[in-house]
C-alpha atoms as a PDB file:
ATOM      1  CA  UNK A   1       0.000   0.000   0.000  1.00  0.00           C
ATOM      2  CA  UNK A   2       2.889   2.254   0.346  1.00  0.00           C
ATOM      3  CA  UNK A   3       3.993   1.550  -3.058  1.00  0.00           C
ATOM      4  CA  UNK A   4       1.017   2.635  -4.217  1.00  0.00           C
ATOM      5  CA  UNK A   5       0.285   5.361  -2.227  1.00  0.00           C
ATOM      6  CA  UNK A   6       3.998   6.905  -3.299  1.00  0.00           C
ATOM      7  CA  UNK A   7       3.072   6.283  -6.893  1.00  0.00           C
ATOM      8  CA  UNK A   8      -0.749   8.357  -6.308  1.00  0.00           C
ATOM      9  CA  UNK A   9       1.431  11.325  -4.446  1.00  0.00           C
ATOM     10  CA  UNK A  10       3.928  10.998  -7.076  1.00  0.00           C
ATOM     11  CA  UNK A  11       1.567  11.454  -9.966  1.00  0.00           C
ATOM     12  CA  UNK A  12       0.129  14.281  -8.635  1.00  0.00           C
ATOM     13  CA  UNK A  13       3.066  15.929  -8.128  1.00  0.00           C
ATOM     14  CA  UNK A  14       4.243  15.201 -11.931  1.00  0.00           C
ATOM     15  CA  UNK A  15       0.943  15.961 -13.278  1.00  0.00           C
ATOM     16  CA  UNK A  16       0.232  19.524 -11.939  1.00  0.00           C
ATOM     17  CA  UNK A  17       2.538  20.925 -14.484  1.00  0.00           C
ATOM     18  CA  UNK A  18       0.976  18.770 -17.697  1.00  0.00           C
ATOM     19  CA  UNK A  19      -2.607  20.241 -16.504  1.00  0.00           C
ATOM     20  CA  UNK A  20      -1.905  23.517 -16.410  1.00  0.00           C
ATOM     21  CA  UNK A  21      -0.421  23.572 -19.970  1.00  0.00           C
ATOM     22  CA  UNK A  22      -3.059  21.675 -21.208  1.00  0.00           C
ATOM     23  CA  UNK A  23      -5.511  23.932 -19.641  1.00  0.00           C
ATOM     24  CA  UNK A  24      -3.784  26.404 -21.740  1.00  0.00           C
ATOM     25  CA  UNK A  25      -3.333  24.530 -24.766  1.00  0.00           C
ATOM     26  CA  UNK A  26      -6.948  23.716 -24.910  1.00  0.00           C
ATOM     27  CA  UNK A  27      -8.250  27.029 -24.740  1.00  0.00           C
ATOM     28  CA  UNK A  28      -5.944  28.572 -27.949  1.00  0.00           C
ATOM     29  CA  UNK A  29      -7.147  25.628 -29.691  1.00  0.00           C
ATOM     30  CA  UNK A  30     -11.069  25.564 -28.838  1.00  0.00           C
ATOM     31  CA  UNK A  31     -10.554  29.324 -30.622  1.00  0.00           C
ATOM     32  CA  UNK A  32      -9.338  27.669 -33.564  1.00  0.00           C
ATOM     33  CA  UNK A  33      -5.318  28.516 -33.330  1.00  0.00           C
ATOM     34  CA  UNK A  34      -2.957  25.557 -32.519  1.00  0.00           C
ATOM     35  CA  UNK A  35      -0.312  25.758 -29.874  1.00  0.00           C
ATOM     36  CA  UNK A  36       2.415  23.688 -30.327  1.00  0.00           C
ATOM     37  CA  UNK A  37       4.417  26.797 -28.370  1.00  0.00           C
ATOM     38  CA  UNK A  38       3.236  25.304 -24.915  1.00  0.00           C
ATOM     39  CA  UNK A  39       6.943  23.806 -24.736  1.00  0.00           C
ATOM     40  CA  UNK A  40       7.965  27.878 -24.782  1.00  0.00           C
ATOM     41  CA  UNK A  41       5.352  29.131 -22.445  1.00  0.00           C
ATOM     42  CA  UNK A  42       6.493  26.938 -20.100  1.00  0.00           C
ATOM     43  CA  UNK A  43       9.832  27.508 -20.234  1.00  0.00           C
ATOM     44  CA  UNK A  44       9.127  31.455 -19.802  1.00  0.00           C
ATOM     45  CA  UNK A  45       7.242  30.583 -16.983  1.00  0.00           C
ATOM     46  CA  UNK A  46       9.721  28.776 -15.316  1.00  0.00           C
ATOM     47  CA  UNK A  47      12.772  31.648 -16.277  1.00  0.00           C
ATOM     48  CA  UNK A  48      10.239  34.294 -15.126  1.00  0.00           C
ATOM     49  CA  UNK A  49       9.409  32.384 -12.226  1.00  0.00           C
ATOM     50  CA  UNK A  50      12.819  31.821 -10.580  1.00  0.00           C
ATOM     51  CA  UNK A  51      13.963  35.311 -11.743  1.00  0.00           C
ATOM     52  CA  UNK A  52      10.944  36.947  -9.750  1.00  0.00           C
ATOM     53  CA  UNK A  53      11.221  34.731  -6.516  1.00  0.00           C
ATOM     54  CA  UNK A  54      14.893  34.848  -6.236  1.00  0.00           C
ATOM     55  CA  UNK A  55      14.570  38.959  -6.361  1.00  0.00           C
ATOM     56  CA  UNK A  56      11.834  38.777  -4.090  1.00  0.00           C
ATOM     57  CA  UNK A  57      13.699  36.769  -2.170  1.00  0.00           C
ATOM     58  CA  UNK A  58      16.654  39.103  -1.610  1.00  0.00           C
ATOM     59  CA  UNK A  59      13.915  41.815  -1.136  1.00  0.00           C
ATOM     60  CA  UNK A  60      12.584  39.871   1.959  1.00  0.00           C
ATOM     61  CA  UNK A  61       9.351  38.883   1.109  1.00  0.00           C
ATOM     62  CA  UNK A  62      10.370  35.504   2.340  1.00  0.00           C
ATOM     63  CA  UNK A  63       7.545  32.959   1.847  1.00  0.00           C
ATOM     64  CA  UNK A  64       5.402  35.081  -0.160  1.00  0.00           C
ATOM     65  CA  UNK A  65       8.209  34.892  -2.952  1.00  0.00           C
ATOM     66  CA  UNK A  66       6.738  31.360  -4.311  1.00  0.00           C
ATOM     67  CA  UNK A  67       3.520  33.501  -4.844  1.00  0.00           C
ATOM     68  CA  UNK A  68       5.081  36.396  -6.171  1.00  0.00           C
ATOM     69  CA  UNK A  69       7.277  34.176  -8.644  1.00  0.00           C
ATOM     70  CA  UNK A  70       4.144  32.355  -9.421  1.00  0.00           C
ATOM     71  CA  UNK A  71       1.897  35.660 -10.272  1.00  0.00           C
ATOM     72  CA  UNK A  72       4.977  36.998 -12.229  1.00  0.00           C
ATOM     73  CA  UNK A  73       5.170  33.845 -14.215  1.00  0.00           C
ATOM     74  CA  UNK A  74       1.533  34.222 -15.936  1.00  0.00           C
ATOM     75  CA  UNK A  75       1.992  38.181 -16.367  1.00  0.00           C
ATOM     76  CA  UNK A  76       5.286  38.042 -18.222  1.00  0.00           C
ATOM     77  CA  UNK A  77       5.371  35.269 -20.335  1.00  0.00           C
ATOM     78  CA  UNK A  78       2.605  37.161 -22.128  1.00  0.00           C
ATOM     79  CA  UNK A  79       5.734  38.458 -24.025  1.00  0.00           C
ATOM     80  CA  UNK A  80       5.932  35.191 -25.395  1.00  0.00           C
ATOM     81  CA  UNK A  81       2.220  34.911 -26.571  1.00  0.00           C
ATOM     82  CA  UNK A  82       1.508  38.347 -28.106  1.00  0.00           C
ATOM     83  CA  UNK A  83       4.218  37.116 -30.738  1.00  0.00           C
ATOM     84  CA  UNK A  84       2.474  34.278 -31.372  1.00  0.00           C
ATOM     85  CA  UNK A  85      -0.799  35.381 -31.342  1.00  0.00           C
ATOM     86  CA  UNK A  86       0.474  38.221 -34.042  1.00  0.00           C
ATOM     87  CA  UNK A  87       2.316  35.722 -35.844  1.00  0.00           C
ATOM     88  CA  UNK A  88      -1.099  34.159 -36.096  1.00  0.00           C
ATOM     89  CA  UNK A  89      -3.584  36.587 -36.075  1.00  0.00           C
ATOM     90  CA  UNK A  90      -2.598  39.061 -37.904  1.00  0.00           C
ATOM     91  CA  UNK A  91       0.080  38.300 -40.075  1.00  0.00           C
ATOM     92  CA  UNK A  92      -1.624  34.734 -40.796  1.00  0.00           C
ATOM     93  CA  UNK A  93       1.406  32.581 -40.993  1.00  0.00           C
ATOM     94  CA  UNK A  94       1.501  29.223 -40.342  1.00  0.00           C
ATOM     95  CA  UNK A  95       0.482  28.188 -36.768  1.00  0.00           C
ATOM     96  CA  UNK A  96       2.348  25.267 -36.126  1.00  0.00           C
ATOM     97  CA  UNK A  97       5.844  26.915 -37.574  1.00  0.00           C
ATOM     98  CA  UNK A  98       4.742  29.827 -35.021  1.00  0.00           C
ATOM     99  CA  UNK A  99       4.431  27.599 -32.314  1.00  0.00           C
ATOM    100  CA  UNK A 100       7.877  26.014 -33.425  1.00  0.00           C
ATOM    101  CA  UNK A 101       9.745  29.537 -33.238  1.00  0.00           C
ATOM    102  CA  UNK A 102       8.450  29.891 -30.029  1.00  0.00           C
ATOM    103  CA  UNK A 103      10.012  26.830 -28.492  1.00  0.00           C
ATOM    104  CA  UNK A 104      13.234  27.724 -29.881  1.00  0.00           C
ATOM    105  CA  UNK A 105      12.636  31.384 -29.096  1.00  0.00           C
ATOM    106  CA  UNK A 106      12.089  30.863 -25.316  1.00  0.00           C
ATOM    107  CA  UNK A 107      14.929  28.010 -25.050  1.00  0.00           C
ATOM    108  CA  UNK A 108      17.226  30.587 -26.303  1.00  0.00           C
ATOM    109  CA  UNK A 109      16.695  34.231 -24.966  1.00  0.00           C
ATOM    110  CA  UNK A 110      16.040  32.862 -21.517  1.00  0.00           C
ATOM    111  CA  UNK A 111      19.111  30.845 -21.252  1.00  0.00           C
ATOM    112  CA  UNK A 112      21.135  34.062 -22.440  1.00  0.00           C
ATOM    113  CA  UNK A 113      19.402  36.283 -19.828  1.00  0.00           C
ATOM    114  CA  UNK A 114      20.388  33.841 -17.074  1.00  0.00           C
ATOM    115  CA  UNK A 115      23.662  33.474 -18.399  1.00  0.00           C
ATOM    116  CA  UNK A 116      23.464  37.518 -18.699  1.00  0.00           C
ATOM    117  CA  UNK A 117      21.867  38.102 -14.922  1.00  0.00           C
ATOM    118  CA  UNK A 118      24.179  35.552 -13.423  1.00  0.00           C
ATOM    119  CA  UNK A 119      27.515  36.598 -14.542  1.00  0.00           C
ATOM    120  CA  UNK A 120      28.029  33.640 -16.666  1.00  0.00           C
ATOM    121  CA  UNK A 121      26.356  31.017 -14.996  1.00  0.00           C
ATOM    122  CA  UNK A 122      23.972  28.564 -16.638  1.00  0.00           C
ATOM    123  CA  UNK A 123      21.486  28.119 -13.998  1.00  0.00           C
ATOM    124  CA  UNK A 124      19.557  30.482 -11.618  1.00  0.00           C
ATOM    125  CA  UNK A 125      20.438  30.328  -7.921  1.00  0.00           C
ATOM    126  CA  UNK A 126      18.685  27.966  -5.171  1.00  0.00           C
ATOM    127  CA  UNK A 127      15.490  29.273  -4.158  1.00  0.00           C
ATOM    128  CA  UNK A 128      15.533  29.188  -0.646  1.00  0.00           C
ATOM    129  CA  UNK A 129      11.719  29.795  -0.412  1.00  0.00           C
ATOM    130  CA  UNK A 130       9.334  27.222  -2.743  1.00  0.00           C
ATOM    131  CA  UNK A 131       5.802  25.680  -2.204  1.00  0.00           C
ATOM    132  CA  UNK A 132       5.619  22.951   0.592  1.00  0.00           C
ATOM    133  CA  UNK A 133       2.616  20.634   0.748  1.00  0.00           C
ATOM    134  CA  UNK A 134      -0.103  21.383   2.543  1.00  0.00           C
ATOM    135  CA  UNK A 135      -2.388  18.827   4.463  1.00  0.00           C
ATOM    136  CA  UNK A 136      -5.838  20.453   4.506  1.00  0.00           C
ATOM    137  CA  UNK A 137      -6.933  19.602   8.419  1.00  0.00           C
ATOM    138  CA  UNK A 138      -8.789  16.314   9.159  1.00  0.00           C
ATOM    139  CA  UNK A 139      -9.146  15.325   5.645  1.00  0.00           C
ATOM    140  CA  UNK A 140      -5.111  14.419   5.698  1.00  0.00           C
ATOM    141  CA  UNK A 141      -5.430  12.259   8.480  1.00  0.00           C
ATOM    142  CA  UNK A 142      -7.957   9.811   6.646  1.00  0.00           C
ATOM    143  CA  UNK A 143      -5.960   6.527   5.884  1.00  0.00           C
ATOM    144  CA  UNK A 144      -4.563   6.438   2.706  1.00  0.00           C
ATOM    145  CA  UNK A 145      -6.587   8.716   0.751  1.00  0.00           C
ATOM    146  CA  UNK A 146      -5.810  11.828   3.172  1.00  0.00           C
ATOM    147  CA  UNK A 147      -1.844  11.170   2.062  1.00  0.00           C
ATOM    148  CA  UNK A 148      -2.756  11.116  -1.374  1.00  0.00           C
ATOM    149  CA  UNK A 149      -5.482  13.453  -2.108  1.00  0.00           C
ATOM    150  CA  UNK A 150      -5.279  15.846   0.985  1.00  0.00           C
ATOM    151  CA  UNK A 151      -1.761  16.695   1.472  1.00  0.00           C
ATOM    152  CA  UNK A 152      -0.241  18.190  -1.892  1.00  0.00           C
ATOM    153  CA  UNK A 153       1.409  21.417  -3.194  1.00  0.00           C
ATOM    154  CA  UNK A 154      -1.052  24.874  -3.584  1.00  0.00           C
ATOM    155  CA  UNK A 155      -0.154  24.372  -7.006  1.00  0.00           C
ATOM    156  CA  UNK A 156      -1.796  21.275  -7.499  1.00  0.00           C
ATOM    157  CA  UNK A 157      -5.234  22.228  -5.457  1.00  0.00           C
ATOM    158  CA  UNK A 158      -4.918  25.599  -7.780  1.00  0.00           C
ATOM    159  CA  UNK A 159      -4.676  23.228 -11.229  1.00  0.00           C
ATOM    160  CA  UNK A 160      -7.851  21.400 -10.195  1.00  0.00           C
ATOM    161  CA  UNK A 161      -9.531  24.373  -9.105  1.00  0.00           C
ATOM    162  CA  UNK A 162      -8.593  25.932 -12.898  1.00  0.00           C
ATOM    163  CA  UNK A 163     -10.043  22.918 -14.499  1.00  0.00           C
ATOM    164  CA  UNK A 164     -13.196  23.632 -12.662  1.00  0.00           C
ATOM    165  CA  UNK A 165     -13.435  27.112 -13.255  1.00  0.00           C
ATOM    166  CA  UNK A 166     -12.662  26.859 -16.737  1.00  0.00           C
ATOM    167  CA  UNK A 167     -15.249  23.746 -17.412  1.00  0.00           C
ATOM    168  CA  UNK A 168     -18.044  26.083 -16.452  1.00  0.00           C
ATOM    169  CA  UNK A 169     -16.913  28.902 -18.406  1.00  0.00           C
ATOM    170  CA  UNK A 170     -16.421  26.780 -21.623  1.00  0.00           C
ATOM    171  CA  UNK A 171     -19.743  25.336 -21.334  1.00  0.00           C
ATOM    172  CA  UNK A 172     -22.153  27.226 -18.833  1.00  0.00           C
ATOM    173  CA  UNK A 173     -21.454  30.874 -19.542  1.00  0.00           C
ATOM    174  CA  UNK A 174     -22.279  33.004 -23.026  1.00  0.00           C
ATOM    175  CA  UNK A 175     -18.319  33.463 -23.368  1.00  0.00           C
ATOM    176  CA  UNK A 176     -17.778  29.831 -23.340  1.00  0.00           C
ATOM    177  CA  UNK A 177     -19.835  29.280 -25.637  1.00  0.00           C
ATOM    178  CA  UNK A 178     -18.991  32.390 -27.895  1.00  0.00           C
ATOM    179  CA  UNK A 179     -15.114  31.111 -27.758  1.00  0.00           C
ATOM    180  CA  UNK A 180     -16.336  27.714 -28.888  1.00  0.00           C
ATOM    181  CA  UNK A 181     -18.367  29.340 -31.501  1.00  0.00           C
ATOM    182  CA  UNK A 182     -14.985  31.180 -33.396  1.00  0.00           C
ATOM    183  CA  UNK A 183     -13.203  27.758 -32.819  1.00  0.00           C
ATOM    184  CA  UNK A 184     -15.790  25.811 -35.155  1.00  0.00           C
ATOM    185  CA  UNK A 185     -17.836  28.357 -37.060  1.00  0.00           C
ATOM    186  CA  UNK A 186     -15.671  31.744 -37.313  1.00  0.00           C
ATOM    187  CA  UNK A 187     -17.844  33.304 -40.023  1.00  0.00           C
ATOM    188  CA  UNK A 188     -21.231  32.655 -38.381  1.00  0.00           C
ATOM    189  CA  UNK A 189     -20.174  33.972 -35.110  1.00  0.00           C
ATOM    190  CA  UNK A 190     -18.283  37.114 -36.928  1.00  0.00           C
ATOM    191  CA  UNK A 191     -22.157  37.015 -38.454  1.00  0.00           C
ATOM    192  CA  UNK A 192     -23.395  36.793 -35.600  1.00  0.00           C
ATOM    193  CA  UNK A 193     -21.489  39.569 -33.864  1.00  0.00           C
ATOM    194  CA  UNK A 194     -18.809  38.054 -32.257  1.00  0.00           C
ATOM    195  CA  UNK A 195     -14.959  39.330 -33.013  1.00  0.00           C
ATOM    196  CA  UNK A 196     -13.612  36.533 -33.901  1.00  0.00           C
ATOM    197  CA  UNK A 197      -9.654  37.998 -33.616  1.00  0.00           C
ATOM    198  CA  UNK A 198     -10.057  39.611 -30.633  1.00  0.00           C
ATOM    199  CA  UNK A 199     -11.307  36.594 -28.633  1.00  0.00           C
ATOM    200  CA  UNK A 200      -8.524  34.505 -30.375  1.00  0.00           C
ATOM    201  CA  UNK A 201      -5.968  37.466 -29.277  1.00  0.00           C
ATOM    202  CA  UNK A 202      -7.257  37.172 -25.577  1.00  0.00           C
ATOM    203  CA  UNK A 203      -7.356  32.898 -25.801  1.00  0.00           C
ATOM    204  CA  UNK A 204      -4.351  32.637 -27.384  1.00  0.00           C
ATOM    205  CA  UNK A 205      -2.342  35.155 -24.546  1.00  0.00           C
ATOM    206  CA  UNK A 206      -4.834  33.530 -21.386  1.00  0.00           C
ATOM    207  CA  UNK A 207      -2.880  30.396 -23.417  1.00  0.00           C
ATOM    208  CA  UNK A 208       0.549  31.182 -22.715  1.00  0.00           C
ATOM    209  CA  UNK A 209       0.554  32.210 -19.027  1.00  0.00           C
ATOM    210  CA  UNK A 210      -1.881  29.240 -17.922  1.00  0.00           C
ATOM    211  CA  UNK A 211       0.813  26.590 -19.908  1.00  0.00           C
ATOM    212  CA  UNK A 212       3.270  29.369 -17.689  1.00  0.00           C
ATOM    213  CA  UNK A 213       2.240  28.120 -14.523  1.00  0.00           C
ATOM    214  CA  UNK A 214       3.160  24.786 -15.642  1.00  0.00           C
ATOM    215  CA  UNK A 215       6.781  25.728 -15.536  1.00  0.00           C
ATOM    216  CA  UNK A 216       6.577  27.822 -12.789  1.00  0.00           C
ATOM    217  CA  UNK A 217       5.107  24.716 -10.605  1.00  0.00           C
ATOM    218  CA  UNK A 218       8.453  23.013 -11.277  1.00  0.00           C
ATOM    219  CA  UNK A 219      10.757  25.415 -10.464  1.00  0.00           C
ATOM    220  CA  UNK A 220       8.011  26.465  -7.026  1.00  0.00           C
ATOM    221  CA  UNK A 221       8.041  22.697  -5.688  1.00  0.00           C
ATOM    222  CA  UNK A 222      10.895  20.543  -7.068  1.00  0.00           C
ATOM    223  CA  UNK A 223      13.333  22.074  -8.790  1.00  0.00           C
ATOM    224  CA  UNK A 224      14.371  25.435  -6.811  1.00  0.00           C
ATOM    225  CA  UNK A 225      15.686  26.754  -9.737  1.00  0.00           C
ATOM    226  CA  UNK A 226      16.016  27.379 -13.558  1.00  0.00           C
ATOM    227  CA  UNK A 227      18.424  25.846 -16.134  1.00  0.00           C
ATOM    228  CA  UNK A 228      18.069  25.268 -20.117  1.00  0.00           C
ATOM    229  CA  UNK A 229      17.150  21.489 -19.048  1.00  0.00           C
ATOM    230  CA  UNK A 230      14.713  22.635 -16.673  1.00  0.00           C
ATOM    231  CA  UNK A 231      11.357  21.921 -19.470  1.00  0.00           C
ATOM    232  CA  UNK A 232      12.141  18.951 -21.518  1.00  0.00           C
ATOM    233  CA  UNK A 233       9.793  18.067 -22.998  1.00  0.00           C
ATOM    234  CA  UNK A 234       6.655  18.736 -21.048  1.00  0.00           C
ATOM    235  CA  UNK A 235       5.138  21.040 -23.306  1.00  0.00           C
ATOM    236  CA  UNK A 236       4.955  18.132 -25.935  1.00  0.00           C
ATOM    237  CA  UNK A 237       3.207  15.793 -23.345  1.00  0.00           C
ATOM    238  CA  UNK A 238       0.805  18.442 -22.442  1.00  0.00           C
ATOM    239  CA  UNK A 239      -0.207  19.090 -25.430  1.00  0.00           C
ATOM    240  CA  UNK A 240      -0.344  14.934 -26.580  1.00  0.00           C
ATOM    241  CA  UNK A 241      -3.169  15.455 -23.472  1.00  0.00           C
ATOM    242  CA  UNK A 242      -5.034  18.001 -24.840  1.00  0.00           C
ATOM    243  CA  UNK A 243      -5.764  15.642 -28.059  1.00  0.00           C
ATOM    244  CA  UNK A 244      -6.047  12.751 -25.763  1.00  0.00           C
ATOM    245  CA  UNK A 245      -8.593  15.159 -23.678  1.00  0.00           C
ATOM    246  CA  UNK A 246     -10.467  15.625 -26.972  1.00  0.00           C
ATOM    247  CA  UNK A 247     -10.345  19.050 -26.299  1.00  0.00           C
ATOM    248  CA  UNK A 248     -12.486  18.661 -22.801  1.00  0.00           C
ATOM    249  CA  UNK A 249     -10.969  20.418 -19.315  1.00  0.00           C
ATOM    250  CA  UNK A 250     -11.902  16.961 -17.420  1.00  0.00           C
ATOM    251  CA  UNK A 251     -10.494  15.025 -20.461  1.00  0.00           C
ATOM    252  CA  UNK A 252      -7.207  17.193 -20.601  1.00  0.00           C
ATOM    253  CA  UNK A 253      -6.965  16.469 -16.841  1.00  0.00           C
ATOM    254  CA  UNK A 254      -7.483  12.716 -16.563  1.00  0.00           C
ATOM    255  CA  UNK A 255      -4.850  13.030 -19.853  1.00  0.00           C
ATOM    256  CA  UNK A 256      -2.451  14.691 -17.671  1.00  0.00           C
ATOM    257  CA  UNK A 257      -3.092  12.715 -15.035  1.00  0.00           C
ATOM    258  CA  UNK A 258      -2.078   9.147 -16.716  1.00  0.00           C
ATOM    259  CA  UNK A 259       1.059  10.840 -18.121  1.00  0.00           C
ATOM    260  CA  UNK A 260       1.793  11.983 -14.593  1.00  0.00           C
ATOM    261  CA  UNK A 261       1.477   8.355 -13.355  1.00  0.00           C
ATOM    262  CA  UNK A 262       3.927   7.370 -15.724  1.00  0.00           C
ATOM    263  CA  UNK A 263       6.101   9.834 -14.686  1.00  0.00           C
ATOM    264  CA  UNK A 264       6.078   8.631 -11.259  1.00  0.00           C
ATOM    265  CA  UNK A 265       6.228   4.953 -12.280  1.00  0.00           C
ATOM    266  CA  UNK A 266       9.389   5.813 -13.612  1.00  0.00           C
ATOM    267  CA  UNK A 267      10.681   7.090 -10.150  1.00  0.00           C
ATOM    268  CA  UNK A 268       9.562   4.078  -8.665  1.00  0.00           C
ATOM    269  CA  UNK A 269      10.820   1.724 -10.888  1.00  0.00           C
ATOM    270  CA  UNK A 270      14.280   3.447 -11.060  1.00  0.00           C
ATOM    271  CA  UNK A 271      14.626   2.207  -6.938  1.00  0.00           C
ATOM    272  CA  UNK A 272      13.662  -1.134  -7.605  1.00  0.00           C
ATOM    273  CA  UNK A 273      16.418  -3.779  -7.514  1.00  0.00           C
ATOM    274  CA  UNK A 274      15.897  -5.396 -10.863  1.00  0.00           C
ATOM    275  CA  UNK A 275      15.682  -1.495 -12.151  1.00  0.00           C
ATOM    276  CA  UNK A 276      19.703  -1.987 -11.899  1.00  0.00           C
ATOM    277  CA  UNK A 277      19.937  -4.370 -14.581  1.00  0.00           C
ATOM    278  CA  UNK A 278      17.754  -2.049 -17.149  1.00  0.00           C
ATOM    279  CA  UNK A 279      19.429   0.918 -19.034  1.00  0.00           C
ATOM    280  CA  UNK A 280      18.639   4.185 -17.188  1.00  0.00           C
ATOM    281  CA  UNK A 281      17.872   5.551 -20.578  1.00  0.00           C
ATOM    282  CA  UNK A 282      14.735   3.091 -20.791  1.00  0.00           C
ATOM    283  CA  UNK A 283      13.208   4.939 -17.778  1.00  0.00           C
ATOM    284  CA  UNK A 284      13.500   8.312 -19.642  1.00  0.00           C
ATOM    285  CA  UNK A 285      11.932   7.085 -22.566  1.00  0.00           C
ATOM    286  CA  UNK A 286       8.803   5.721 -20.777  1.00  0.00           C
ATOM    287  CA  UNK A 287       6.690   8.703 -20.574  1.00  0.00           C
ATOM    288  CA  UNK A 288       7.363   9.683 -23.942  1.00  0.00           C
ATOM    289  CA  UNK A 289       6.798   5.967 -25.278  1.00  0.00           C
ATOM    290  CA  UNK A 290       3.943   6.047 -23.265  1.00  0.00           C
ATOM    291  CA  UNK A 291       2.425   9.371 -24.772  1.00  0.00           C
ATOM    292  CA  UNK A 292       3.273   8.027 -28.413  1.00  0.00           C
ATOM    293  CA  UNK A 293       1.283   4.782 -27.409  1.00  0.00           C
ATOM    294  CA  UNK A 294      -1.300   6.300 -26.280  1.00  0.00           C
ATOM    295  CA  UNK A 295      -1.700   9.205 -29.153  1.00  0.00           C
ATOM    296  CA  UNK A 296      -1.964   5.888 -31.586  1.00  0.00           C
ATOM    297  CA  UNK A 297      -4.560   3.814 -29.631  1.00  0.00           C
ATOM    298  CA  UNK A 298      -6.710   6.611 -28.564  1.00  0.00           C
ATOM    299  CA  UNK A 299      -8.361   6.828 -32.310  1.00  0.00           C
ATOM    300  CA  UNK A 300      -9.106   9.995 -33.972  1.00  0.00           C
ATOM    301  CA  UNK A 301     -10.295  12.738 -31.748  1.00  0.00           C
ATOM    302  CA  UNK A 302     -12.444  15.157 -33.652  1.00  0.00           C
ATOM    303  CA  UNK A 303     -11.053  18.931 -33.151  1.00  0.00           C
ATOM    304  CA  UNK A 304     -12.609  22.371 -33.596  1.00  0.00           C
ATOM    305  CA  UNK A 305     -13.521  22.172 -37.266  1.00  0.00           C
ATOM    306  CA  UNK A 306     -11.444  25.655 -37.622  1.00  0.00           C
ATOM    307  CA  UNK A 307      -8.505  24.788 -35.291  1.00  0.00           C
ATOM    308  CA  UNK A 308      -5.768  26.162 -37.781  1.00  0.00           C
ATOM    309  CA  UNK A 309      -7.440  28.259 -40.440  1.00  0.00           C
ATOM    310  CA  UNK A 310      -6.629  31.798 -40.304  1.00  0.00           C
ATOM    311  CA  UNK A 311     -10.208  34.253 -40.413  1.00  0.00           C
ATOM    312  CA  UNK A 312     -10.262  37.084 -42.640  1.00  0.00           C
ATOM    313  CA  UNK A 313     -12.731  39.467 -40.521  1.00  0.00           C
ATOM    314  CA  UNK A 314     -15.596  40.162 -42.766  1.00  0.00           C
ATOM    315  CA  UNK A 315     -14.900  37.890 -45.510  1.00  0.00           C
ATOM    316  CA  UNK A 316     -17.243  35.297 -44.787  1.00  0.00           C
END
């Protein structure tokens, strides 16, 4: 039972950071613009995270730094999705090259700026201040489940309370459902009123900073810090769960959720004593084999019949 109840905490811990990017990945995409940038946005939001805390840090603010880093992580890495959504927008080009420059672009300019800030030095300093877990009173102390469920990083209560939030705005608010509308039928909602670019503008920048917070929670809880090698990946898995999700906030969590497990089964097979005998490199590979795997046994998933066509406001 320990096993398992190591391998529950452990997913949750991995799969905080694959829901908020999918969060974000799902929304640009129920507009009709792909994201295949999430891999960026999370980087920013881990450089812009670190950067922020550690200043608060030395500023005093102590354990409100975490917070602070956190906030500053979905404001600023809307540098990051203005481009794209211009790229995309307005200038029309191609939405998965866009997203593609904006991996690279991220990788790149925040590695020099830590190398610039740092006097050389690839990596950001130790946060002394990240999130702890926090066991919500009484409901911790029930057996098993209260170690599991009830005693986890803010981050991770936040991430479920986002999915929430964002289920009933999708589908139980007139916004939701005008954001849906410009994801499937962008000329009968411009018809019908509805500017079609600027809710794809506002979806495609809420985008970024969500998938932001995704690499913010690894730097807040178990890194400490930020380094090129920091996201690796993530962004790719988050987004395999957004198409795994079919394009649903519950689906895109329980998505995120499985790829978190195997996350954490690769932990816990790595301490095994038969795991000695294995290749290390095997254990890397099995989230990513299992995200292909999954990806080619799901069968097709039917997206927003616009996702990736560029709308010419009033040609219709």
């Amino acid at each position: 039972m320990e096993v398992i109840g190591n391998l529950l905490s452990g997913m949750l811990v991995f799969s905080t950071p694959f829901i908020f990017a999918a969060l974000g990945g799902l929304i640009s995409e129920r507009s009709g613009v792909i994201n295949i940038g999430l891999e960026g946005f999370m980087v920013s939001g881990a450089f812009f995270s670190a950067i922020i805390a550690y200043y608060a840090e030395t500023a005093g603010l102590g354990a409100l730094s975490p917070w602070i880093g956190l906030l500053g992580a979905f404001i600023f890495t809307v540098i990051f999705s203005i481009i794209h959504a211009l790229a995309t927008i307005k200038y029309k080009a191609n939405q998965v090259v866009s997203g593609v420059v904006i991996n690279i672009l991220a990788a790149s300019t925040t590695f020099f700026f830590v190398k610039m800030i740092f006097q050389g030095s690839a990596e950001t300093p130790m946060l002394a201040n990240v999130f702890h877990k926090v066991r919500i009173p009484y409901l911790s102390d029930i057996p098993f489940i209260g170690k599991v469920i009830f005693s986890a990083y803010p981050t991770t209560y936040l991430a479920i309370l986002l999915v929430i939030v964002i289920f009933f705005i999708l589908f139980k608010t007139p916004s939701g459902l005008r954001l849906r509308a410009v994801g499937e039928h962008p000329s009968a909602a411009d018809t019908a009123g509805i500017k079609v670019n600027r809710i794809r503008y506002t979806a495609v920048m809420l985008s970024g900073s969500l998938a932001a917070l995704g690499g913010a929670t690894i730097v807040l809880t178990s890194n400490s810090n930020f380094a090129f090698n920091t996201i690796s990946g993530q962004g790719y898995i988050a987004l395999a769960a957004v198409i795994f999700g079919k394009w649903h906030p519950v689906g895109a969590m329980l998505a995120a959720l499985f790829f978190g497990l195997a996350q954490a089964v690769k932990d816990q097979f790595q301490i095994l004593e038969f795991a000695a005998k294995i290749p290390t490199e095997f254990f890397y590979m099995l989230p990513y084999l299992l995200t292909l795997l999954v990806l080619v046994f799901t069968g097709k998933a039917r997206a927003p019949k616009a996702l990736g066509e560029p709308y010419d406001v009033g040609k219709r």
